[in-house]
PDB file of N, CA and C in Angstrom:
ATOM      1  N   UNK A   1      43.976  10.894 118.192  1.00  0.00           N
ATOM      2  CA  UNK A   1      44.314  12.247 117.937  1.00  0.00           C
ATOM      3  C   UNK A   1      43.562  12.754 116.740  1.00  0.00           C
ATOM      4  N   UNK A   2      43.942  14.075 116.362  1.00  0.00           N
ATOM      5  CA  UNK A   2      43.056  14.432 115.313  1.00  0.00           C
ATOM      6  C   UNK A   2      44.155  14.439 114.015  1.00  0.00           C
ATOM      7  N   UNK A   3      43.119  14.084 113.074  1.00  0.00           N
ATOM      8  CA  UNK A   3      44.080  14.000 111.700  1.00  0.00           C
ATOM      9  C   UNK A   3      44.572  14.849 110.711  1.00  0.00           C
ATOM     10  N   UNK A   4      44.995  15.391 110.135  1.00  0.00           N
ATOM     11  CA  UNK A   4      44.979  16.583 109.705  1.00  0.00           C
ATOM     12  C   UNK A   4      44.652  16.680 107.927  1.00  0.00           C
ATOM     13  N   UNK A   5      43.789  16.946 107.354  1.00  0.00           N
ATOM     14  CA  UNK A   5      43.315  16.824 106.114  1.00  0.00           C
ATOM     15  C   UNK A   5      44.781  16.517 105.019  1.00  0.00           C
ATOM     16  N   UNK A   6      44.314  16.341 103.717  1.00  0.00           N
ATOM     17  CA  UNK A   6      45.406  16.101 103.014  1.00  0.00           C
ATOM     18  C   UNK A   6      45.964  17.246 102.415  1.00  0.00           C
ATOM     19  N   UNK A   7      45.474  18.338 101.942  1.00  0.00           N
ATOM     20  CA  UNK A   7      45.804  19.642 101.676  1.00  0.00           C
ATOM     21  C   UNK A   7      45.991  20.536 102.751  1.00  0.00           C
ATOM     22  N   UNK A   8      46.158  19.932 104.272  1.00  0.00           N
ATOM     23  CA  UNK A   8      45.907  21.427 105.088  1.00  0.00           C
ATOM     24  C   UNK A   8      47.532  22.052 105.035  1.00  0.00           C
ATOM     25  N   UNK A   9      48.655  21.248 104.452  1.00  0.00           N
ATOM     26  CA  UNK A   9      49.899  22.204 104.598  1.00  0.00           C
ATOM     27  C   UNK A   9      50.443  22.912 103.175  1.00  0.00           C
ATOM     28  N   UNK A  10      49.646  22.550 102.237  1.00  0.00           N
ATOM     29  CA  UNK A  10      49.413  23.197 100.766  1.00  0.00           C
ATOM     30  C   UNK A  10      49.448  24.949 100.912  1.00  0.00           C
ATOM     31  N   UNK A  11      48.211  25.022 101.927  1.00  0.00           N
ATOM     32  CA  UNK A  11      48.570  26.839 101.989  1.00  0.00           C
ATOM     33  C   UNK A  11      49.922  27.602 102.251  1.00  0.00           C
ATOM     34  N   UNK A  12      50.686  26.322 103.547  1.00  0.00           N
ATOM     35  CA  UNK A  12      51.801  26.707 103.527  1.00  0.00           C
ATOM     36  C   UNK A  12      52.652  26.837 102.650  1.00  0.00           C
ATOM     37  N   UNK A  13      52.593  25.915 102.050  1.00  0.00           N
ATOM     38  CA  UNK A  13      53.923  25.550 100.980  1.00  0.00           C
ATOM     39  C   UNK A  13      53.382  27.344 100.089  1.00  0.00           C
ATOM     40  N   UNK A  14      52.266  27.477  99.400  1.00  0.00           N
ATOM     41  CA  UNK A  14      52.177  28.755  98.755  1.00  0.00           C
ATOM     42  C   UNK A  14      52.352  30.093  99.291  1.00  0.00           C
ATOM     43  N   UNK A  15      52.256  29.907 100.582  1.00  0.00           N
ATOM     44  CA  UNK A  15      52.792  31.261 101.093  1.00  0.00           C
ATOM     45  C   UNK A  15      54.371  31.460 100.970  1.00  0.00           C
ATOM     46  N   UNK A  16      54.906  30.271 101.576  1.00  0.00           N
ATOM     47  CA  UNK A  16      56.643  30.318 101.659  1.00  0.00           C
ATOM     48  C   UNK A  16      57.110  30.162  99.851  1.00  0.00           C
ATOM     49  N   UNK A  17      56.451  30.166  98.691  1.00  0.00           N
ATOM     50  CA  UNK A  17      56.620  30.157  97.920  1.00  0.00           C
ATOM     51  C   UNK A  17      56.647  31.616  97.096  1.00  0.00           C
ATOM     52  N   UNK A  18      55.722  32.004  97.217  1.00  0.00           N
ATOM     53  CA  UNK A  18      55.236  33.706  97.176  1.00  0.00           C
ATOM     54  C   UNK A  18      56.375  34.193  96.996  1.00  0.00           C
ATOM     55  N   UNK A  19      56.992  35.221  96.235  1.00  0.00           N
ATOM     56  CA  UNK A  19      58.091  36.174  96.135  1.00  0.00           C
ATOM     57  C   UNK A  19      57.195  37.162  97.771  1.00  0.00           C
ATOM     58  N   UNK A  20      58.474  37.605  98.326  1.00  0.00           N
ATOM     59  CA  UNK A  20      57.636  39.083  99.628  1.00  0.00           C
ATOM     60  C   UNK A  20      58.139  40.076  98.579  1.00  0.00           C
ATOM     61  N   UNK A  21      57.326  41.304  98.848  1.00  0.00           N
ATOM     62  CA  UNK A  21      57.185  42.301  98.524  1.00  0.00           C
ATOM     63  C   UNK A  21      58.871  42.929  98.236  1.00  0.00           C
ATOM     64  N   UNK A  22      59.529  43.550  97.822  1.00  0.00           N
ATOM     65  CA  UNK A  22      60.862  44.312  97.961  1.00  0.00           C
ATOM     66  C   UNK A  22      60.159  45.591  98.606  1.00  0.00           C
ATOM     67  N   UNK A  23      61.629  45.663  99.387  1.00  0.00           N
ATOM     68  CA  UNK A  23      61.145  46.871 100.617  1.00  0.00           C
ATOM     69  C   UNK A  23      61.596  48.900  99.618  1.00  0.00           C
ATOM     70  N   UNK A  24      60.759  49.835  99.700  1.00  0.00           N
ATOM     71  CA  UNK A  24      60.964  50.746  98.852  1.00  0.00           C
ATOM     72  C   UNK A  24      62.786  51.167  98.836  1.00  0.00           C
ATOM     73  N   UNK A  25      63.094  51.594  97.697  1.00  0.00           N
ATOM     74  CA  UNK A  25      64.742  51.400  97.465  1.00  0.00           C
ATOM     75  C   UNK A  25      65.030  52.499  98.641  1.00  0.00           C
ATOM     76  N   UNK A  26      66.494  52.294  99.173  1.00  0.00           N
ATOM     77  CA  UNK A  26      67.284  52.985  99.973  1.00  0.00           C
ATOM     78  C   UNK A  26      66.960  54.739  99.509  1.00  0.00           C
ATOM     79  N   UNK A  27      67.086  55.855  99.886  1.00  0.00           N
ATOM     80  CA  UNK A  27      67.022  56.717  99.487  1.00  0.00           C
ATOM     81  C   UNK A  27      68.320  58.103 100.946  1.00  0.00           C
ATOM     82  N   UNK A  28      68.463  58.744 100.215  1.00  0.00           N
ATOM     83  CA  UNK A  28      69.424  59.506 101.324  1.00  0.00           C
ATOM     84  C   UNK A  28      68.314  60.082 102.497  1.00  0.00           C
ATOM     85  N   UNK A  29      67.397  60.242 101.925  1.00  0.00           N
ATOM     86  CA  UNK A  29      66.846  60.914 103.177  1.00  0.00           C
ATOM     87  C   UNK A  29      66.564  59.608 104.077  1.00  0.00           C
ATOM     88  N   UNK A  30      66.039  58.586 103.808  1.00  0.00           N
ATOM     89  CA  UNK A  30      65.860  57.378 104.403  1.00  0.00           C
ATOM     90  C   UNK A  30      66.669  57.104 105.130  1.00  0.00           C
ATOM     91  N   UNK A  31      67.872  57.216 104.656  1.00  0.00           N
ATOM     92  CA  UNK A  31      69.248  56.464 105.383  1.00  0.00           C
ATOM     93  C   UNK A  31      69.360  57.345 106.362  1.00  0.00           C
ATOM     94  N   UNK A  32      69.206  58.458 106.426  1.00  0.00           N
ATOM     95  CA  UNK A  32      70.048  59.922 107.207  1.00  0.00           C
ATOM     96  C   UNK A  32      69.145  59.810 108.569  1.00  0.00           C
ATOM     97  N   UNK A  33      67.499  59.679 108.359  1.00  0.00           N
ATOM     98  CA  UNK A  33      66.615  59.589 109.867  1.00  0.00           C
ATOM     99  C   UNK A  33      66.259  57.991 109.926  1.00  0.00           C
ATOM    100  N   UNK A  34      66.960  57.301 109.605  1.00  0.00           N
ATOM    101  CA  UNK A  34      66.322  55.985 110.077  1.00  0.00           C
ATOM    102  C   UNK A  34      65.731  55.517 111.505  1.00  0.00           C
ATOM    103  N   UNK A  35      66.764  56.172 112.421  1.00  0.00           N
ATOM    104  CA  UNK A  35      66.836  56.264 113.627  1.00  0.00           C
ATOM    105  C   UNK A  35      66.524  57.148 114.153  1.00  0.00           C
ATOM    106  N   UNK A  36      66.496  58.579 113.565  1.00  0.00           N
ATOM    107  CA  UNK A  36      66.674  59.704 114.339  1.00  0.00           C
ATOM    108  C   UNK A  36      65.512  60.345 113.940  1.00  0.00           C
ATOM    109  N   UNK A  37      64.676  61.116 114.310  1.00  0.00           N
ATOM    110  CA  UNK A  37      63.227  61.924 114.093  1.00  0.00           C
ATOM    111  C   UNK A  37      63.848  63.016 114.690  1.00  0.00           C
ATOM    112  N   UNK A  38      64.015  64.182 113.671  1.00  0.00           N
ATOM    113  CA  UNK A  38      64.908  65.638 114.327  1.00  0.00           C
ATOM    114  C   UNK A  38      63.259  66.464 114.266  1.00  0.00           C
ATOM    115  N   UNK A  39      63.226  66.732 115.215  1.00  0.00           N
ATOM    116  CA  UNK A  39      62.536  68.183 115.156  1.00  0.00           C
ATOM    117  C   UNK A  39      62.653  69.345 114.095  1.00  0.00           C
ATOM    118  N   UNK A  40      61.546  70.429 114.196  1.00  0.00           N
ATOM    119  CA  UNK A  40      62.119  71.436 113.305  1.00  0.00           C
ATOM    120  C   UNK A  40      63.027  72.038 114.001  1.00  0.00           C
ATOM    121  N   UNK A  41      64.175  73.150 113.040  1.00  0.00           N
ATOM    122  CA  UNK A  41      64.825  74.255 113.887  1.00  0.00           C
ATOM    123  C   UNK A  41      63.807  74.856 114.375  1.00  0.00           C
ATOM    124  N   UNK A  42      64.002  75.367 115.500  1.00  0.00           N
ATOM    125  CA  UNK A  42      63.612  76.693 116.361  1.00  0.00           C
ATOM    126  C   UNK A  42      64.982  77.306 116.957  1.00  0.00           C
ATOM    127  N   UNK A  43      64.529  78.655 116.525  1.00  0.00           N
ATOM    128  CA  UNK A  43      65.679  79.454 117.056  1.00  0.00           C
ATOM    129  C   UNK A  43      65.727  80.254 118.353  1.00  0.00           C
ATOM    130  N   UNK A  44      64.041  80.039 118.922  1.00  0.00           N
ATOM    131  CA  UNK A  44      64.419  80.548 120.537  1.00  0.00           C
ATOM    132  C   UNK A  44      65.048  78.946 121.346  1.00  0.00           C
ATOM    133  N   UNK A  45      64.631  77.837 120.796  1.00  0.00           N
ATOM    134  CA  UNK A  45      65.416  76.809 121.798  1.00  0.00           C
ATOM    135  C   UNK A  45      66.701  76.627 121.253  1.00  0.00           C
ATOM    136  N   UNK A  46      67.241  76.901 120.280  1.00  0.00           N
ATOM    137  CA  UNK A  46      68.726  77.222 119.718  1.00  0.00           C
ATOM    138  C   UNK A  46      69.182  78.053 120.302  1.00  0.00           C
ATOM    139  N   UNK A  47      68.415  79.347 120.544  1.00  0.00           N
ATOM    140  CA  UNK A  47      69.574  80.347 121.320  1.00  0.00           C
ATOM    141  C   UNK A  47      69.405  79.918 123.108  1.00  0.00           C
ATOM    142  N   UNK A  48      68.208  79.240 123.700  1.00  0.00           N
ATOM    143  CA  UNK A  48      68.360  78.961 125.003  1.00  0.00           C
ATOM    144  C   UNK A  48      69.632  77.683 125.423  1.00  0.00           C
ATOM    145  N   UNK A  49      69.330  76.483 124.336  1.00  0.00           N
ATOM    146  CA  UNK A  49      70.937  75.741 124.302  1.00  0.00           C
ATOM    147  C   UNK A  49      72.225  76.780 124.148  1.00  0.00           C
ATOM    148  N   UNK A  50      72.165  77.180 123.313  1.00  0.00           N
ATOM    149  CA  UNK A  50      74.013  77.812 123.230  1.00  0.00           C
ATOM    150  C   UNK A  50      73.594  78.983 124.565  1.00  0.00           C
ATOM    151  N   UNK A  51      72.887  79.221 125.259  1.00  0.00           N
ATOM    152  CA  UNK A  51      73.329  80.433 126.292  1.00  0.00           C
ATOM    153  C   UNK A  51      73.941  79.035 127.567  1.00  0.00           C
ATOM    154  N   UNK A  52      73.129  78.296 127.315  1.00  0.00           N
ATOM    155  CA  UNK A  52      73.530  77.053 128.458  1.00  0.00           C
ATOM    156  C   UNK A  52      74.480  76.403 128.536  1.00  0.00           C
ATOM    157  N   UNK A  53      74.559  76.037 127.041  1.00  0.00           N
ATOM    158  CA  UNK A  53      76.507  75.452 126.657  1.00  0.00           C
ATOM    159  C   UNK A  53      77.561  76.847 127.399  1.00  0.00           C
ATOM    160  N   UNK A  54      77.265  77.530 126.684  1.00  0.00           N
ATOM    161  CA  UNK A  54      78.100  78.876 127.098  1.00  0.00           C
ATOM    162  C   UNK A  54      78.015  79.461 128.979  1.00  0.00           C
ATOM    163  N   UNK A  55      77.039  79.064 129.280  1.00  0.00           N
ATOM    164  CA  UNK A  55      77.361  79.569 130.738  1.00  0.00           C
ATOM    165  C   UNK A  55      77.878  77.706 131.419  1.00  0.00           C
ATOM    166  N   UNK A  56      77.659  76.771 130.928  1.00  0.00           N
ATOM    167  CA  UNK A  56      78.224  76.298 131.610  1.00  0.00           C
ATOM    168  C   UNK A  56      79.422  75.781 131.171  1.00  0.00           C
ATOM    169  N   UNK A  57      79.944  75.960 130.388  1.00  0.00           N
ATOM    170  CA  UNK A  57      81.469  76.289 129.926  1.00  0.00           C
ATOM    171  C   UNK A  57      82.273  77.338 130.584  1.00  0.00           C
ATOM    172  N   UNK A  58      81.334  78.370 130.811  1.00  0.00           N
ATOM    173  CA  UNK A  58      82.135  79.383 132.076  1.00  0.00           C
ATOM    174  C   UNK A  58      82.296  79.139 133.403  1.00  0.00           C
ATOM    175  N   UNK A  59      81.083  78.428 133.726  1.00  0.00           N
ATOM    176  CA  UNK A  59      81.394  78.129 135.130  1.00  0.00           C
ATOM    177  C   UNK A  59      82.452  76.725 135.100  1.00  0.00           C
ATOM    178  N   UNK A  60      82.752  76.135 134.579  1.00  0.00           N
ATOM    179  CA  UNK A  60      83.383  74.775 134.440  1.00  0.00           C
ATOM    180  C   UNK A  60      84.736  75.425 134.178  1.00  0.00           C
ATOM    181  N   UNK A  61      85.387  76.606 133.407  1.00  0.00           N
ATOM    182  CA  UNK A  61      86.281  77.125 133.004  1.00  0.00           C
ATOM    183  C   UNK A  61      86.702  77.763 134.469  1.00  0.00           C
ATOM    184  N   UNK A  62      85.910  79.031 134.921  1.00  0.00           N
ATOM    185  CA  UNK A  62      86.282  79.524 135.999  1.00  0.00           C
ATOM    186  C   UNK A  62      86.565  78.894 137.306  1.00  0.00           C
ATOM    187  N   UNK A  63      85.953  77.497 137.140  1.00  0.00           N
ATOM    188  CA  UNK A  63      86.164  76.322 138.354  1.00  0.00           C
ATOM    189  C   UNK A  63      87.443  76.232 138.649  1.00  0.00           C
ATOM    190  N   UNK A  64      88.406  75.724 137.105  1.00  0.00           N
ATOM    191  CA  UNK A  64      89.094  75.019 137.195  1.00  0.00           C
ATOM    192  C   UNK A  64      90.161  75.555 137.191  1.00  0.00           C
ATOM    193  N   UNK A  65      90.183  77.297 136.364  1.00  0.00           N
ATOM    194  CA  UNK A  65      90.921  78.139 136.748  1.00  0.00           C
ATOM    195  C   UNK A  65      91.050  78.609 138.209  1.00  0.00           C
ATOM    196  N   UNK A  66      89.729  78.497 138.840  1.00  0.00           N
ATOM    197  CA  UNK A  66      90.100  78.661 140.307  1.00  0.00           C
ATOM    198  C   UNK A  66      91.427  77.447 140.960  1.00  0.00           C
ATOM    199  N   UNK A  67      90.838  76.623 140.667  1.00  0.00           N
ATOM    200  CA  UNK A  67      91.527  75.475 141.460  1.00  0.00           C
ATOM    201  C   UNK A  67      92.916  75.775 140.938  1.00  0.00           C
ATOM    202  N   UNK A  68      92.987  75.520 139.191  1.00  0.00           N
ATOM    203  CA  UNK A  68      94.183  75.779 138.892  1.00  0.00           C
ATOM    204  C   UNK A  68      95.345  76.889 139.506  1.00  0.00           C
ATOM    205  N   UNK A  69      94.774  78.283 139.405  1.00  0.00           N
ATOM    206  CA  UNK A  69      95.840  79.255 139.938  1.00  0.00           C
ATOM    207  C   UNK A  69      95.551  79.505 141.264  1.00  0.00           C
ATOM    208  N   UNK A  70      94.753  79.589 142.149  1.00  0.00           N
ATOM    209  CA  UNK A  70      94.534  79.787 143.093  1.00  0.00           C
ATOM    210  C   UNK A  70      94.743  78.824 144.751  1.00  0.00           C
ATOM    211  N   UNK A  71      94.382  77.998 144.268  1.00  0.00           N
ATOM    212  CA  UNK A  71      94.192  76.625 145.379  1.00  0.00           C
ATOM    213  C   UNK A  71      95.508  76.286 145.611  1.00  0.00           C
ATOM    214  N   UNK A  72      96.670  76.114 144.377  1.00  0.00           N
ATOM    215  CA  UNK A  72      98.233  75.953 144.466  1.00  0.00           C
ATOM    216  C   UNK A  72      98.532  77.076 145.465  1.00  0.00           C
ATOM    217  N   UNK A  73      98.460  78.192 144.701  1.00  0.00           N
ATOM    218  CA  UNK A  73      99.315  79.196 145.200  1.00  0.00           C
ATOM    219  C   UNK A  73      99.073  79.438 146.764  1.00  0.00           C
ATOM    220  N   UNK A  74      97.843  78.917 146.898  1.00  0.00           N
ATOM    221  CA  UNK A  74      97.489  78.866 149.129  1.00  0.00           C
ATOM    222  C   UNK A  74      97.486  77.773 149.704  1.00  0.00           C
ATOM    223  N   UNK A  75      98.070  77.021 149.166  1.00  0.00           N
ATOM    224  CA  UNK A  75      98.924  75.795 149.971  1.00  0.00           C
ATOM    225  C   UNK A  75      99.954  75.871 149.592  1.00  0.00           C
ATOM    226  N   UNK A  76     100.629  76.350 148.923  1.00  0.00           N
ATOM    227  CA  UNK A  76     102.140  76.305 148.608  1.00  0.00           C
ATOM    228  C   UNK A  76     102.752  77.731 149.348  1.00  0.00           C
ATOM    229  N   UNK A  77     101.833  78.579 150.062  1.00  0.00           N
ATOM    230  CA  UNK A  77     102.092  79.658 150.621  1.00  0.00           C
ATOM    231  C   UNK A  77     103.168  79.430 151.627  1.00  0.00           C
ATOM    232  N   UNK A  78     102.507  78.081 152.524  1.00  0.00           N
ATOM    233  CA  UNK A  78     103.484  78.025 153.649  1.00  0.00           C
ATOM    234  C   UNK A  78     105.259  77.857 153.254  1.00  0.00           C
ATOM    235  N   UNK A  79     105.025  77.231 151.836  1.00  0.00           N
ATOM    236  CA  UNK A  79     106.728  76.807 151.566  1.00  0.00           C
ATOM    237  C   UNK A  79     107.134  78.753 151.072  1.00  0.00           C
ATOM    238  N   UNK A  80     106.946  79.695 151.176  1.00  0.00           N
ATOM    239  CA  UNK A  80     108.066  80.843 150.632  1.00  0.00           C
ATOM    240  C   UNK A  80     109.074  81.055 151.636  1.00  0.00           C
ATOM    241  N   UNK A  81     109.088  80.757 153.222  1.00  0.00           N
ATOM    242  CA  UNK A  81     110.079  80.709 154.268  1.00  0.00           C
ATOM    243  C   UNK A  81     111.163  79.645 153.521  1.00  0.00           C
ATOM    244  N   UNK A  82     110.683  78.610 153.501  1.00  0.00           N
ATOM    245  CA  UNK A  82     111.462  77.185 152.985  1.00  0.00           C
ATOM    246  C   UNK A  82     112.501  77.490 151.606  1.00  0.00           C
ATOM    247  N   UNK A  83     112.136  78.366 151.064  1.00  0.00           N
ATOM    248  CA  UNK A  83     112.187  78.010 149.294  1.00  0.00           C
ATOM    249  C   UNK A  83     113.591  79.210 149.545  1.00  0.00           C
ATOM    250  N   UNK A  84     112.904  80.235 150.664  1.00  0.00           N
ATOM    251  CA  UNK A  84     113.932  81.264 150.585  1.00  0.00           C
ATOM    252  C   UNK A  84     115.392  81.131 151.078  1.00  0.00           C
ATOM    253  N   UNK A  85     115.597  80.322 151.343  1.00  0.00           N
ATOM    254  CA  UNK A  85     116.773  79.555 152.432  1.00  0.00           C
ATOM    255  C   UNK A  85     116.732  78.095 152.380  1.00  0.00           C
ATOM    256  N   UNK A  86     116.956  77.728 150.790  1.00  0.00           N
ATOM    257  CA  UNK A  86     116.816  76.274 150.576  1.00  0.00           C
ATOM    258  C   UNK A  86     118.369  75.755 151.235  1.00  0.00           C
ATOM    259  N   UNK A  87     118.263  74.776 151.277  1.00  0.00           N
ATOM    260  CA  UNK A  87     119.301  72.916 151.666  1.00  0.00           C
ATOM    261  C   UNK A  87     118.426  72.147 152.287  1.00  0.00           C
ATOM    262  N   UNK A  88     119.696  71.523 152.945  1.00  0.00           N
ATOM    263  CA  UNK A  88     119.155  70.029 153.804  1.00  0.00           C
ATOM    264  C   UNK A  88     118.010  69.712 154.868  1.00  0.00           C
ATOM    265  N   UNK A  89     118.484  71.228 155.311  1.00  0.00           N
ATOM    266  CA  UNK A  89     117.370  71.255 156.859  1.00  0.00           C
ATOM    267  C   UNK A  89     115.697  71.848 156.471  1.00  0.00           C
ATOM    268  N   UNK A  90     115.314  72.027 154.844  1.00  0.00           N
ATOM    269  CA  UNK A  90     114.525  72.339 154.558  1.00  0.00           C
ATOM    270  C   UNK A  90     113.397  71.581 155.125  1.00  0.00           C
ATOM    271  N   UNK A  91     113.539  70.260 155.110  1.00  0.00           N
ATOM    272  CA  UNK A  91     112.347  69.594 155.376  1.00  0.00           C
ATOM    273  C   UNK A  91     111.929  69.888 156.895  1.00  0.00           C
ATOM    274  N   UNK A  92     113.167  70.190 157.891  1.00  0.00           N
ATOM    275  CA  UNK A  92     112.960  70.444 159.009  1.00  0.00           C
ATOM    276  C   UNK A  92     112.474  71.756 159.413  1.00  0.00           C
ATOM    277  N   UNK A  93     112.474  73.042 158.718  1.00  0.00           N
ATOM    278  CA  UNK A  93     112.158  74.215 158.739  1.00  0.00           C
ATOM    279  C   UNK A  93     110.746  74.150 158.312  1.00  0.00           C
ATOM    280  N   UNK A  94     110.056  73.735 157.086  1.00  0.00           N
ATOM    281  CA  UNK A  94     109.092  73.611 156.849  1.00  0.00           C
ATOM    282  C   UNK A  94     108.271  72.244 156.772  1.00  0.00           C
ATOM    283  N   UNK A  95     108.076  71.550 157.260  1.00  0.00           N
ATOM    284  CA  UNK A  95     107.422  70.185 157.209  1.00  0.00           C
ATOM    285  C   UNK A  95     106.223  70.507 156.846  1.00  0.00           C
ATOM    286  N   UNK A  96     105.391  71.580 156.868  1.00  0.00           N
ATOM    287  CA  UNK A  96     103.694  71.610 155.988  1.00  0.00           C
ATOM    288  C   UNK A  96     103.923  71.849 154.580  1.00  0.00           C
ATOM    289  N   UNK A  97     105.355  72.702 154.042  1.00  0.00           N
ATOM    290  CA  UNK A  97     105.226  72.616 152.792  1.00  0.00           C
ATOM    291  C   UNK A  97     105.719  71.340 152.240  1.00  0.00           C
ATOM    292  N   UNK A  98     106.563  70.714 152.875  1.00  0.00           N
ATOM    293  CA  UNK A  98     106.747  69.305 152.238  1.00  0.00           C
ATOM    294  C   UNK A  98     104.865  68.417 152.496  1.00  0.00           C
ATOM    295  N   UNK A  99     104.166  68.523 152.850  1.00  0.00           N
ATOM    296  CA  UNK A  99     103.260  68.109 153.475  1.00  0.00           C
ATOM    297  C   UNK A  99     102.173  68.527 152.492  1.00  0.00           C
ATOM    298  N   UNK A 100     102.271  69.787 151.781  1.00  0.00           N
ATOM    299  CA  UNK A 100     101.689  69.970 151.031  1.00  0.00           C
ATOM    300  C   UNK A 100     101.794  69.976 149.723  1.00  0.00           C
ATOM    301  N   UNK A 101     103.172  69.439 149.237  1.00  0.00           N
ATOM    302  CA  UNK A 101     103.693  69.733 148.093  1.00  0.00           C
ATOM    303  C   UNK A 101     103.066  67.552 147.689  1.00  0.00           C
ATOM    304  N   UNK A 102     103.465  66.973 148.553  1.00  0.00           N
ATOM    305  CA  UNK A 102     103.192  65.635 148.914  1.00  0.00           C
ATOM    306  C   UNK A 102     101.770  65.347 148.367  1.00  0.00           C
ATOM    307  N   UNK A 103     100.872  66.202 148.967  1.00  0.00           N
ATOM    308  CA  UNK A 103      99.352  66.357 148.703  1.00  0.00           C
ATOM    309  C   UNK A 103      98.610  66.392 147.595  1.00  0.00           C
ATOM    310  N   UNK A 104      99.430  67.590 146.671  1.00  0.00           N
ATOM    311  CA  UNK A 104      99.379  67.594 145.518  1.00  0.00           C
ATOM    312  C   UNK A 104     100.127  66.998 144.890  1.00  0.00           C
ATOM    313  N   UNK A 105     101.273  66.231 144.777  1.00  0.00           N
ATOM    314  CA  UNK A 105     101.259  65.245 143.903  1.00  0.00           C
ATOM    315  C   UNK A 105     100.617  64.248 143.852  1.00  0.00           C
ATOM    316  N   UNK A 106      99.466  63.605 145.303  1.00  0.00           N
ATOM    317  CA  UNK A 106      98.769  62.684 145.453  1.00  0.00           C
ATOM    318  C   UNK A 106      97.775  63.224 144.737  1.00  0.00           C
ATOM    319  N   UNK A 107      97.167  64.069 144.873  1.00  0.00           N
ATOM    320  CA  UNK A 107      96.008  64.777 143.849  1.00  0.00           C
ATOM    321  C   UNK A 107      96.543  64.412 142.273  1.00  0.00           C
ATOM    322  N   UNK A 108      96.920  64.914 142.089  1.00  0.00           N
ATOM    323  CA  UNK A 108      97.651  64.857 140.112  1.00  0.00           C
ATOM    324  C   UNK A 108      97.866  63.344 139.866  1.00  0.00           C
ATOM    325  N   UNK A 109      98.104  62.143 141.091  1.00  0.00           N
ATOM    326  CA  UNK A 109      98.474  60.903 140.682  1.00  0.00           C
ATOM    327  C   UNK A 109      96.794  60.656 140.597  1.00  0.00           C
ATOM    328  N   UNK A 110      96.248  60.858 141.503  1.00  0.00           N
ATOM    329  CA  UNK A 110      94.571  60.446 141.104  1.00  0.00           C
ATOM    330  C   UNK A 110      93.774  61.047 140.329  1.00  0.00           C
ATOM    331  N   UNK A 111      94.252  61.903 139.666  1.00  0.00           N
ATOM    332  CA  UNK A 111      93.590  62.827 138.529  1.00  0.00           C
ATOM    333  C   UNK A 111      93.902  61.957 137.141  1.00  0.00           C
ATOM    334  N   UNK A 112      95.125  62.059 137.387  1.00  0.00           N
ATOM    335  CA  UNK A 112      95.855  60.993 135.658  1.00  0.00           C
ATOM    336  C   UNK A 112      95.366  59.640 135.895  1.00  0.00           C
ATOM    337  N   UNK A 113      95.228  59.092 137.358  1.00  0.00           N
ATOM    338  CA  UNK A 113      94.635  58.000 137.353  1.00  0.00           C
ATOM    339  C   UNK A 113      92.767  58.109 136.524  1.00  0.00           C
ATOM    340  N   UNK A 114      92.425  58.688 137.473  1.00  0.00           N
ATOM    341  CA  UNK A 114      91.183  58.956 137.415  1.00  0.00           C
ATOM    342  C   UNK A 114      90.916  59.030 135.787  1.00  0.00           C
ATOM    343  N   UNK A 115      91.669  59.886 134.945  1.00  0.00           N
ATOM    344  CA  UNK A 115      91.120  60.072 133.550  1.00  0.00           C
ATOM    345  C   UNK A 115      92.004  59.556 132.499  1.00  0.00           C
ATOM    346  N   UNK A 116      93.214  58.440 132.959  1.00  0.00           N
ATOM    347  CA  UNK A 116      93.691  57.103 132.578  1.00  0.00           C
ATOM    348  C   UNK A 116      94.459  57.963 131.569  1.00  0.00           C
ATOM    349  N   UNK A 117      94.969  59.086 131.586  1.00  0.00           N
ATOM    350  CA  UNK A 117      96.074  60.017 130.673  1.00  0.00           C
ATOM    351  C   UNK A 117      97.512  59.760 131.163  1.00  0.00           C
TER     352      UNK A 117
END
């Protein structure tokens, strides 16, 4: 095999000996983008984000207000015969509003499921 001189691990030993450099001190601005490289402000892509947050906050709002007041009140339509002449035989007078009242509580159990509330 080959031999290896008598000084060849000497360089090592002086490198791992060497103080390393100290890295430049912490500073706030340092700390704040370490990770992050922000762009400048611009205020036409500032105002094109908030028109976008804002319209789709409306449509997400008006969704759910749809569903919310609307979607109940036309499946629960069929129960106003039922509701008006409540007892026993209700379920027998109306069986779609029990059918639908059923529906939506299966909806609301997979909703709370769904978002673990």
């Amino acid at each position: 095999g080959s031999a290896a001189a008598p000084g060849a691990n000497s360089d090592e030993a002086e490198t791992l000996a060497t103080p390393q450099p100290t890295p430049p001190p912490r500073t706030r601005r340092n700390r704040r983008r370490r990770y992050f490289d922000a762009p400048r402000p611009d205020a036409r892509r500032g105002c094109r984000a908030l028109f976008a947050l804002l319209m789709g906050l409306s449509v997400w709002t008006g969704f759910w207000n749809g569903v919310a007041l609307c979607l109940p009140a036309e499946v629960v339509a069929c129960c106003a015969s039922a509701e008006a002449d409540p007892g026993p035989k209700q379920l027998v007078r109306a069986p779609w509003c029990v059918l639908a009242k059923v529906t939506l509580m299966a909806l609301g159990t997979c909703g709370l499921w769904a978002t673990r509330s």
